[in-house]
Protein backbone atom coordinates (compact mmCIF):
# COMPACT_ATOMS: atom_id res chain seq x y z
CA UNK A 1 137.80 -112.53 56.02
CA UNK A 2 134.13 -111.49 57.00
CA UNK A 3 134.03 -108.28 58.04
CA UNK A 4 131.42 -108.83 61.26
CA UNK A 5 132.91 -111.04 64.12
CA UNK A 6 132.47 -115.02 63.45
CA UNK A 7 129.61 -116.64 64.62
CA UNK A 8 132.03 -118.54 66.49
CA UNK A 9 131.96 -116.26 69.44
CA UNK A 10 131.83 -118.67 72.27
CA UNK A 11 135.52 -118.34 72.97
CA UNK A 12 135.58 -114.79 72.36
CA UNK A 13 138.16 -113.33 74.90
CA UNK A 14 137.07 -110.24 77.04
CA UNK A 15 140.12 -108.69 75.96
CA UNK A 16 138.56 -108.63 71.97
CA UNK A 17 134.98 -108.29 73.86
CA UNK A 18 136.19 -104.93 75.33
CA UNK A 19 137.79 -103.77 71.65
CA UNK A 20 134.77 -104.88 69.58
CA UNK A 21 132.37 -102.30 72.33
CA UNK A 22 134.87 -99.50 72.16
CA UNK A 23 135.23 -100.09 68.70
CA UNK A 24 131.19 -99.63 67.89
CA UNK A 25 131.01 -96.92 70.48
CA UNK A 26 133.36 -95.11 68.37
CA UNK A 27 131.73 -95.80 65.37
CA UNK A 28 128.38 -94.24 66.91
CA UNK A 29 130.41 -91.15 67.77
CA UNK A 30 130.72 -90.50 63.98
CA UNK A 31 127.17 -91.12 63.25
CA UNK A 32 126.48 -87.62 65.26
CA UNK A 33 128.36 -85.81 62.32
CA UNK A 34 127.24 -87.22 59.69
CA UNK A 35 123.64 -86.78 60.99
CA UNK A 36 124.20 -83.08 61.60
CA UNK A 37 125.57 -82.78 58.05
CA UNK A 38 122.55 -84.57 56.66
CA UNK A 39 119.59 -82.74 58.07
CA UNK A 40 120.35 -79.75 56.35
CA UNK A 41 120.61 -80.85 53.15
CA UNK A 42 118.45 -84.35 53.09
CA UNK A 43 115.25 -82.33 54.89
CA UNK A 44 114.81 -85.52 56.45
CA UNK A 45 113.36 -85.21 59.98
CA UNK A 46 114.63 -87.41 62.87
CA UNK A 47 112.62 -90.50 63.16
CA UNK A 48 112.78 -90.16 58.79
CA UNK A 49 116.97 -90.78 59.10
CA UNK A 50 116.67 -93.34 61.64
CA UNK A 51 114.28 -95.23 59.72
CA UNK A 52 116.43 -95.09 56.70
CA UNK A 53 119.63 -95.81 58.79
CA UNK A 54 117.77 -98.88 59.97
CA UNK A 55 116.71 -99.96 56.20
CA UNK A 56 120.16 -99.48 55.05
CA UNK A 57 121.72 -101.65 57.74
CA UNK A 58 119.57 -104.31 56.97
CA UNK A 59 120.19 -103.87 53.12
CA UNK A 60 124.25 -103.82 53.83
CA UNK A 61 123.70 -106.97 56.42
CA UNK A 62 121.47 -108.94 53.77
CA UNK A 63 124.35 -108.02 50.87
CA UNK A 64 127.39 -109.36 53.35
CA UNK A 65 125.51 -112.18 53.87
CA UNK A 66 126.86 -115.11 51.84
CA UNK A 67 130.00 -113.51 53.65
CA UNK A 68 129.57 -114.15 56.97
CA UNK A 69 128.44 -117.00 59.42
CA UNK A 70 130.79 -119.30 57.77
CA UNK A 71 132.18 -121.14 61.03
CA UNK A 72 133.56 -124.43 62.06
CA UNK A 73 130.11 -124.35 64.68
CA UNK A 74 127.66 -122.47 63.21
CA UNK A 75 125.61 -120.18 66.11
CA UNK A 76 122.24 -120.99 67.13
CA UNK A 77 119.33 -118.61 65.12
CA UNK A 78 118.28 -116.03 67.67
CA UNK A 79 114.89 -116.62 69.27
CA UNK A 80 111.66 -114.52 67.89
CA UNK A 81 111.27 -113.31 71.61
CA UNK A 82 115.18 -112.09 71.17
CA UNK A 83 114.66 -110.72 68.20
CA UNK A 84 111.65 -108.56 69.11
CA UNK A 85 113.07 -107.48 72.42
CA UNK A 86 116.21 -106.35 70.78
CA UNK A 87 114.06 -104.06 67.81
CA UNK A 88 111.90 -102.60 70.54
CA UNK A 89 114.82 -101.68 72.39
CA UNK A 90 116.60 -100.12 69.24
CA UNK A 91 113.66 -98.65 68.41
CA UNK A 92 112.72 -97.33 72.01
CA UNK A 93 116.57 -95.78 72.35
CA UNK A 94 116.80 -93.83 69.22
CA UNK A 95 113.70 -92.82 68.75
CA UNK A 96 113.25 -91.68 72.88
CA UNK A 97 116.56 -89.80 72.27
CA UNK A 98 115.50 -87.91 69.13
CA UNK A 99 112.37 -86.74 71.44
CA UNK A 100 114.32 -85.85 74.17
CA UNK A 101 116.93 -83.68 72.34
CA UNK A 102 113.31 -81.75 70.44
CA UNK A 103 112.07 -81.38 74.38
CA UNK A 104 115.10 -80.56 76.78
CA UNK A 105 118.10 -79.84 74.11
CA UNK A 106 121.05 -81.82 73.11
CA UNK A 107 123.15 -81.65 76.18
CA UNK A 108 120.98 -82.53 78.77
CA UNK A 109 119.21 -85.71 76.90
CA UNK A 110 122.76 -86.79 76.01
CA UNK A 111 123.42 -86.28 79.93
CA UNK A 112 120.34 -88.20 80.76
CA UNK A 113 120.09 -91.11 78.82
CA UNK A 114 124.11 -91.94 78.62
CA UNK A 115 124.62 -91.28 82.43
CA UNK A 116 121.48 -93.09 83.30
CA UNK A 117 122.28 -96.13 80.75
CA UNK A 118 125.24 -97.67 83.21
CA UNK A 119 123.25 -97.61 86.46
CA UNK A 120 120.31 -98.76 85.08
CA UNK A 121 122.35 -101.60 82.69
CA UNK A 122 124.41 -102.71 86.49
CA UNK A 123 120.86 -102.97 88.25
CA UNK A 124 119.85 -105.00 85.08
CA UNK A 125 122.24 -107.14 85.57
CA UNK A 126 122.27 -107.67 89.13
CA UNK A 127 118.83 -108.85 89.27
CA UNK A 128 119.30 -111.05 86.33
CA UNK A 129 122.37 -112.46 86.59
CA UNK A 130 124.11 -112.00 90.13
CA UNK A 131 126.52 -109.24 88.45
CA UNK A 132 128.67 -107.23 91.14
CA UNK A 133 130.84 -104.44 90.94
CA UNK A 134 133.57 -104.00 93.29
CA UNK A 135 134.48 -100.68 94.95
CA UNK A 136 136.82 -99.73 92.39
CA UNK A 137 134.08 -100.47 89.53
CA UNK A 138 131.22 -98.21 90.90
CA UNK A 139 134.36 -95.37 91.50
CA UNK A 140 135.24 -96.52 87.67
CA UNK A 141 130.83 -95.84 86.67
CA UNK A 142 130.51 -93.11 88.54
CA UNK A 143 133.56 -91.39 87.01
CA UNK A 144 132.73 -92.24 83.99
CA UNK A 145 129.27 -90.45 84.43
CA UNK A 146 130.74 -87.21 85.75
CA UNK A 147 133.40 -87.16 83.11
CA UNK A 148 130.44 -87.33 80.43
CA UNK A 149 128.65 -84.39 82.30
CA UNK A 150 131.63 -82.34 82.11
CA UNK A 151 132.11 -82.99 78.48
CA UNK A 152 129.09 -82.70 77.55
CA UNK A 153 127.42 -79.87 79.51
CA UNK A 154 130.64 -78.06 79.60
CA UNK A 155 130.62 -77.23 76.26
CA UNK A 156 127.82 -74.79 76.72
CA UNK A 157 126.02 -76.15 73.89
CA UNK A 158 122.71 -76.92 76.02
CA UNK A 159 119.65 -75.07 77.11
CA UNK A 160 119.19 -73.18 80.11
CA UNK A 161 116.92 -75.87 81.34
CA UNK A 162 115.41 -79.59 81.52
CA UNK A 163 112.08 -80.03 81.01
CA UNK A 164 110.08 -82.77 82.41
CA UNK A 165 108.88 -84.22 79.14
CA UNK A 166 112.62 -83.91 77.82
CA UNK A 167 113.92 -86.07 80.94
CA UNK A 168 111.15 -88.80 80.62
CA UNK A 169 112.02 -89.36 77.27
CA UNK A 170 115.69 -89.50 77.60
CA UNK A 171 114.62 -92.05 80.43
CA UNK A 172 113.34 -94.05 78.23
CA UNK A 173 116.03 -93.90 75.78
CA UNK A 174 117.59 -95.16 78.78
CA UNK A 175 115.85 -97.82 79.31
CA UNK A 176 115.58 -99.33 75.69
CA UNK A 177 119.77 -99.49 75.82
CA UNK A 178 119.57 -101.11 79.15
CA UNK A 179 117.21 -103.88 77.84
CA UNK A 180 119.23 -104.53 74.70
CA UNK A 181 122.51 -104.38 76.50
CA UNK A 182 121.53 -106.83 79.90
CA UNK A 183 119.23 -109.56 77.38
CA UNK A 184 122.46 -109.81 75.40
CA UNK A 185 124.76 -110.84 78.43
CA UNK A 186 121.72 -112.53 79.90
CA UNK A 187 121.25 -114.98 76.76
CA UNK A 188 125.58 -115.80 76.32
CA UNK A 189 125.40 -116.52 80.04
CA UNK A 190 122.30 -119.52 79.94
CA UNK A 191 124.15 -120.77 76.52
CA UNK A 192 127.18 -122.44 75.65
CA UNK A 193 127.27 -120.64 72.24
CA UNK A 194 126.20 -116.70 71.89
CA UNK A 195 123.92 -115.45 69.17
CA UNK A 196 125.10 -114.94 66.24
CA UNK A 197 126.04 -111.26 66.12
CA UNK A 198 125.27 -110.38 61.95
CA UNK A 199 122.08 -112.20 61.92
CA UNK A 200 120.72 -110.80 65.52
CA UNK A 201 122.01 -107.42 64.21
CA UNK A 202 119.79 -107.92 60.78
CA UNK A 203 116.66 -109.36 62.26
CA UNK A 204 116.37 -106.16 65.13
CA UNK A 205 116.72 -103.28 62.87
CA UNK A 206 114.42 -104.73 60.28
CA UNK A 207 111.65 -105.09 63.27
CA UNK A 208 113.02 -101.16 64.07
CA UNK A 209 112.51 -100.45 60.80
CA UNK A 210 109.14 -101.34 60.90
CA UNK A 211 108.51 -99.73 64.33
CA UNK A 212 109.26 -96.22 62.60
CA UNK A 213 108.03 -96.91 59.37
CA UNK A 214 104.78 -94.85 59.80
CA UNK A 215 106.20 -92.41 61.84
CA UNK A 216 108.57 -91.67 59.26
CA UNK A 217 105.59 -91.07 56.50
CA UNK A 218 104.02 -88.72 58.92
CA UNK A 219 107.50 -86.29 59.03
CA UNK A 220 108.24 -87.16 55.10
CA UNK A 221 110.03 -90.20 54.04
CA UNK A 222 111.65 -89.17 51.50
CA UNK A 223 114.91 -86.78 50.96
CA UNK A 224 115.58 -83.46 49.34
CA UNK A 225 116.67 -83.70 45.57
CA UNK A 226 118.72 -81.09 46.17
CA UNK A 227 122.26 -82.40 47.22
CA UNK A 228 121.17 -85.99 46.31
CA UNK A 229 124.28 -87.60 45.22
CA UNK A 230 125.95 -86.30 49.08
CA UNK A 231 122.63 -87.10 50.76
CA UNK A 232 122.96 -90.78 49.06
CA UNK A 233 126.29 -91.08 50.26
CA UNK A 234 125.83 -90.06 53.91
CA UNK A 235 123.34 -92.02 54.37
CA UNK A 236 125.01 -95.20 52.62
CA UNK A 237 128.07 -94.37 55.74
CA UNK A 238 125.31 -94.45 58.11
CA UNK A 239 124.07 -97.70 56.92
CA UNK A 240 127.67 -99.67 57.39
CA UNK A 241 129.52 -98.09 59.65
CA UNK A 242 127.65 -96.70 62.69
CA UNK A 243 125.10 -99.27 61.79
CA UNK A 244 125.46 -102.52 60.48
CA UNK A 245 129.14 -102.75 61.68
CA UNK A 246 129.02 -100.95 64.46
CA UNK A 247 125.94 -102.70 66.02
CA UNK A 248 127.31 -106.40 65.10
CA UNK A 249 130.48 -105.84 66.75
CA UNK A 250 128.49 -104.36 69.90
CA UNK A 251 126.29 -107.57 70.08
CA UNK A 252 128.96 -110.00 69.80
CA UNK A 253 131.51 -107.90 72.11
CA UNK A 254 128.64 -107.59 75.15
CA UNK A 255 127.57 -110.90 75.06
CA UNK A 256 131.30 -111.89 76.68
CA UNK A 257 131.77 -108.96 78.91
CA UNK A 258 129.84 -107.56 82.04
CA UNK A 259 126.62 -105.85 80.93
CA UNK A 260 127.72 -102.65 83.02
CA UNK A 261 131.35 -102.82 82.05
CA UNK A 262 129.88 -102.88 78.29
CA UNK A 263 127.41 -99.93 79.27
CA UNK A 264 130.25 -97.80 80.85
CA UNK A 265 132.84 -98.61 77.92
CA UNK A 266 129.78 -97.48 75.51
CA UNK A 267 130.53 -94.27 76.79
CA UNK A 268 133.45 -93.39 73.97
CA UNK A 269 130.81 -92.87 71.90
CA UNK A 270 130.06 -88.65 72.88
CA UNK A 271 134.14 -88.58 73.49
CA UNK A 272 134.27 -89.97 69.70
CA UNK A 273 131.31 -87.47 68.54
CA UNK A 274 133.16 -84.53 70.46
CA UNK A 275 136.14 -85.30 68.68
CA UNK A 276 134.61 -85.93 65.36
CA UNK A 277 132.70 -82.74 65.65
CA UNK A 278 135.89 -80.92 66.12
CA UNK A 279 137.33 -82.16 62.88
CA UNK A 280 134.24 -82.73 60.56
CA UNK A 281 132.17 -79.65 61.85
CA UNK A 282 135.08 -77.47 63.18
CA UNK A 283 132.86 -77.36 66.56
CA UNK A 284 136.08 -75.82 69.30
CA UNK A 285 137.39 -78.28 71.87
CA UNK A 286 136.76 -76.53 75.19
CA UNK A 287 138.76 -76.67 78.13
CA UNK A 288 135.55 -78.49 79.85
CA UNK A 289 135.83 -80.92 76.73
CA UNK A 290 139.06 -81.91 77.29
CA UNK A 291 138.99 -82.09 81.11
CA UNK A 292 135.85 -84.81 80.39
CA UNK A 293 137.15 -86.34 77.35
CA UNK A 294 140.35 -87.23 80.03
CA UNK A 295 137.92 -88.47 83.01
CA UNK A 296 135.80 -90.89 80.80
CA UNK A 297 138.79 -91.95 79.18
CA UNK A 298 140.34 -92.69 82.89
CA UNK A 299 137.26 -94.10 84.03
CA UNK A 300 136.79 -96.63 80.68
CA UNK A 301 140.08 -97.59 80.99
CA UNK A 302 139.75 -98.60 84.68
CA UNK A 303 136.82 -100.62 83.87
CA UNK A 304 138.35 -102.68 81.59
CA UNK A 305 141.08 -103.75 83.30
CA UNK A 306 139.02 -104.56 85.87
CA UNK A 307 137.01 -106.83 83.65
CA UNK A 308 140.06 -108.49 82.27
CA UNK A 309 141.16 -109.48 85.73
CA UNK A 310 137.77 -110.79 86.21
CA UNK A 311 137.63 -112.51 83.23
């Protein structure tokens, strides 16, 4: 069995659409600790790692290859205009994130973009594509945004401030997730048969890839010798899991549910980096951590059924 979800996607259930999102949401959470483990030892600067995270995913997604896209009726090839929308947007959100933590400070980029993602990804796809949400589903978005606040900001980990440059760029961080997130829904909703998710997944981070590759030269490409073999190894989990997995699972799971419902249930991912931080970095669980960890999951769960009914 292939390890990325068959091209054959076009019956895809929401019910497996929701699973595959929360599933590369928490797969993202985990790419927070390995990151923090890596920078000291790899002396690797931001934009360096992502670059190499994106190089490895496409490495992983060329070796899996002959693996996957075997299906009774085959997906169409994404278009180039697809293709390069989806690797700007990649490239836009991780790279605008990186800058905003250097500017304003983990907590309140994290804040920023995340919070901003959902409202930005349901006007997205009301303008695009009709998409409503019901009373109960902007309660369910807006819950979900104050429960990330709280867990988040409430663990005291931020600076005293936000600084205007800080908040523009976790904007845009924004911004690039919104456009990757609506153009996914907005493409499985004008075709009978979705994308297929390994090869869309490929094609984008090798066109993010590129994106960074001279930015990466200018903070130095290339890692520490010191630590090597762990460095190697980190960076090899970064490649499948939060990566290459993670991302092909998110492309074929949000092309069959609601862009915001996809946006909102994204949202496990800081739950899944709190919790992963707790056991990888021995970072305390705060009473603020737990109270948000236990809206978002409220709020995410709400969502869902909501989208299940609808669907």
């Amino acid at each position: 069995m292939s390890s990325f979800p068959s091209s054959h996607s076009s019956a895809l259930p929401a019910r497996r659409g929701l699973l595959y999102v929360a599933l590369a949401a928490t797969a993202w959470g985990t790419a927070g600790a390995a990151a923090a483990l890596l920078f000291p030892r790899s002396g690797l600067g931001p934009l360096a790692l992502t670059f190499w995270r994106s190089v490895g995913g496409v490495a992983v997604l060329l070796a899996l290859r002959p693996f996957t896209g075997r299906a009774a009726r085959p997906a169409p090839r994404p278009a180039a205009g697809r293709v390069l929308l989806n690797g700007l947007g990649l490239t836009l959100f991780q790279s605008a994130y990186f800058l905003a933590v250097r500017h304003t400070g983990l907590a309140v980029a994290t804040v920023v973009t995340l919070g901003a993602a959902p409202v930005l990804v349901a006007l997205g796809g009301r303008l695009l594509m009709g998409e409503r949400l019901d009373r109960a589903g902007l309660a369910a978005v807006a819950g979900a945004v104050l429960g990330l606040g709280v867990l988040v900001l409430g663990g005291g980990s931020g600076r005293g401030g936000a600084e205007p440059a800080g908040l523009a760029w976790a904007l845009a961080s924004a911004a690039g997730y919104a456009a990757i997130t609506v153009a996914t829904r907005h493409r499985a909703s004008r075709t009978a048969v979705p994308d297929d998710p390994a090869t869309t997944t490929l094609w984008s981070f090798a066109v993010c890839a590129v994106c960074l590759f001279p930015f990466a030269l200018a903070e130095g490409p290339l890692p520490s010798t010191d630590a090597l073999p762990s460095t190697l190894l980190l960076l090899g989990y970064m490649a499948t899991v939060p990566t290459a997995l993670a991302y092909a699972l998110y492309f074929a799971g949000a092309a069959v549910i609601r862009a915001a419902t996809a946006s909102v249930v994204a949202l496990i991912e800081p739950l899944s980096a709190t919790v992963f931080a707790a056991a990888v970095l021995d970072e305390p669980l705060t009473p603020a951590a737990l109270l948000g960890t236990a809206v978002l999951l409220l709020s995410v769960t709400a969502l869902a059924r909501a989208e299940l009914r609808a669907g």
